[in-house]
Protein backbone atom coordinates (compact mmCIF):
# COMPACT_ATOMS: atom_id res chain seq x y z
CA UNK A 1 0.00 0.00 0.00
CA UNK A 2 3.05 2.19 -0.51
CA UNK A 3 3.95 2.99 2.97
CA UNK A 4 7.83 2.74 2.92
CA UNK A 5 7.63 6.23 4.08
CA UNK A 6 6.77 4.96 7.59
CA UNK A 7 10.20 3.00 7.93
CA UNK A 8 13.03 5.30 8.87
CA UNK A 9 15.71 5.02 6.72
CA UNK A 10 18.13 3.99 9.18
CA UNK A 11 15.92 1.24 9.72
CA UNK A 12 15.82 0.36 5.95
CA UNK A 13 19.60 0.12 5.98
CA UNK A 14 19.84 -2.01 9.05
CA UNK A 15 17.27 -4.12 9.25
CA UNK A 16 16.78 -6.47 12.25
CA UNK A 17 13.23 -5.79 13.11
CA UNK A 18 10.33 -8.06 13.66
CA UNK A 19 9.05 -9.06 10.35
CA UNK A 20 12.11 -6.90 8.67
CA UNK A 21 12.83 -9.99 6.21
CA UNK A 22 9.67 -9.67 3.90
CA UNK A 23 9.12 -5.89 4.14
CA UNK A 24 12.67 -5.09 3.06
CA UNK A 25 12.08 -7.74 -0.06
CA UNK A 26 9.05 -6.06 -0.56
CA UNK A 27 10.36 -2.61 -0.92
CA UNK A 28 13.62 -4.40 -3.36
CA UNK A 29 11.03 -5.33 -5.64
CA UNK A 30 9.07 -1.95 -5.45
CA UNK A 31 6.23 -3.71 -3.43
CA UNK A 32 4.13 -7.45 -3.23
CA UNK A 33 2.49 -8.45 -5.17
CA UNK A 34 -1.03 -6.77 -4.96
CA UNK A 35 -1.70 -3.01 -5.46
CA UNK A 36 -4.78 -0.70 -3.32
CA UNK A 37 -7.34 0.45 -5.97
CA UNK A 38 -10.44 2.07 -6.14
CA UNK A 39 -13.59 0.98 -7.97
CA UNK A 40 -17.18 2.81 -9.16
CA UNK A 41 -19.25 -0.36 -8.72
CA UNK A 42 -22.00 -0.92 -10.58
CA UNK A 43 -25.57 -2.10 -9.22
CA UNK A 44 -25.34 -3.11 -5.27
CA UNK A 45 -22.49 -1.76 -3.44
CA UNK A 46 -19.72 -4.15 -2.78
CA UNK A 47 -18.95 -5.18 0.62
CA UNK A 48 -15.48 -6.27 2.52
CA UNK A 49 -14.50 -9.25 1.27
CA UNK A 50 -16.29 -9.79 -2.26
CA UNK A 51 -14.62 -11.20 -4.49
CA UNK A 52 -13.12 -9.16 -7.65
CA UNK A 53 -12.92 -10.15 -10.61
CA UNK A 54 -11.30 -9.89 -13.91
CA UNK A 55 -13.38 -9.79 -17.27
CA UNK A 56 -12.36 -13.41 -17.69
CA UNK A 57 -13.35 -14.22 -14.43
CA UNK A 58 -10.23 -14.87 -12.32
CA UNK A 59 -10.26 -13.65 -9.32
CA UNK A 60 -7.68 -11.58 -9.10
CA UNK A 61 -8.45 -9.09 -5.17
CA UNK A 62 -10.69 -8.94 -2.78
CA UNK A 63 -12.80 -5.36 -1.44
CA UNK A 64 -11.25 -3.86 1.87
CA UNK A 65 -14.47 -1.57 1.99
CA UNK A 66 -17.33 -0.06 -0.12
CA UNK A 67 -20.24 2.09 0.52
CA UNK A 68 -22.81 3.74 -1.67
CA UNK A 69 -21.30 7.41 -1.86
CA UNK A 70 -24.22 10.45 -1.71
CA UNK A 71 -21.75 13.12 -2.88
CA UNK A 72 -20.93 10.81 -6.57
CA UNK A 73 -24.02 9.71 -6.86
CA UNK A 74 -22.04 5.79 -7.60
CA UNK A 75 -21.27 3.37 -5.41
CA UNK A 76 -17.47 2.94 -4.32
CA UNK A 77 -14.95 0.40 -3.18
CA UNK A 78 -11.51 -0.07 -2.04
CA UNK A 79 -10.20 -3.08 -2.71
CA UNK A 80 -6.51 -4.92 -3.23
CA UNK A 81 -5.91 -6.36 -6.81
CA UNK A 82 -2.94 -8.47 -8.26
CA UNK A 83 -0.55 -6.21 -10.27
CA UNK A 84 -1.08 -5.35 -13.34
CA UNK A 85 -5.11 -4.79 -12.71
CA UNK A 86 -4.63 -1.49 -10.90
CA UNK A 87 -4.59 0.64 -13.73
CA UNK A 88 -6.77 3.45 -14.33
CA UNK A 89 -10.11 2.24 -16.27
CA UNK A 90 -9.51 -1.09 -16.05
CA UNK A 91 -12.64 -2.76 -16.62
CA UNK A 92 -13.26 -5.29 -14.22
CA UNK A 93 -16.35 -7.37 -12.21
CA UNK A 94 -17.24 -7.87 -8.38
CA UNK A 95 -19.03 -10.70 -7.36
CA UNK A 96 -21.67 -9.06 -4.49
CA UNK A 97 -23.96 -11.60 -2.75
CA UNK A 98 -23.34 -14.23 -5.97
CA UNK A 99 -24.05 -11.79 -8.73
CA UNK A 100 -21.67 -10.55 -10.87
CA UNK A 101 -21.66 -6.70 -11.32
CA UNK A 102 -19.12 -4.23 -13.34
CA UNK A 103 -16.29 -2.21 -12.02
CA UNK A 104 -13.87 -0.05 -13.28
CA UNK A 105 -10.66 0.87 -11.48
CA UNK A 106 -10.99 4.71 -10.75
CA UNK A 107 -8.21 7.42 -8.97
CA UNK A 108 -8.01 8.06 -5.66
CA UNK A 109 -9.45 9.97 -3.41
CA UNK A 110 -12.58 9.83 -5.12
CA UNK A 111 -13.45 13.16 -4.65
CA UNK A 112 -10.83 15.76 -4.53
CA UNK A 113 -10.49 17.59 -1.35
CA UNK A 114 -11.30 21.65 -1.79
CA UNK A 115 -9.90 23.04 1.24
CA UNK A 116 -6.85 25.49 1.10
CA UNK A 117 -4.13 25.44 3.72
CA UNK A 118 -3.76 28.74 5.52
């Protein structure tokens, strides 16, 4: 989920703490194997852990979260995909409460913040 930042980088160098193995082979190989994305879901909104989905029907992630947002209009959904899915527009499908519904990888945040700093 791209949080290398909260590793010092002393502790990067070094190593030697709990777990310290995978995360540093993790960052080596510019992170695992699965990538945070977020979806516009079509029909029901999709729930933690649905299954998602690719057009062919592999499931390739599961959804962290989704609710149906007020502000969009659309449902939403974070979810973790394999690489290579978690492009922008990538179609792909969600299976909510054994139906198969339509997807589509979107940018995060979903709607951009319109404060100014002072």
């Amino acid at each position: 989920a791209n949080l290398v930042w909260t590793i010092g980088k002393r502790r990067r160098a070094e190593g030697g703490f709990i777990g310290s193995s995978i995360i540093l082979d993790q960052i080596a190989k510019k992170g695992g194997d699965r990538r945070r994305v977020g979806l516009i879901v079509e029909g029901a909104p999709a729930r933690g852990h649905s299954k998602v989905l690719s057009v062919d029907g592999e499931e390739i992630g599961e959804i962290t979260s989704g609710v149906p947002a007020p502000s969009l209009g659309k449902n939403i959904a974070m979810a973790y995909v394999r690489k290579g899915f978690n492009k922008k527009d990538t179609e792909l499908k969600v299976k909510v409460r054994n139906r198969i519904q339509n997807a589509k990888v979107v940018k995060m945040p979903f709607v951009p913040a319109n404060y100014h700093k002072l």
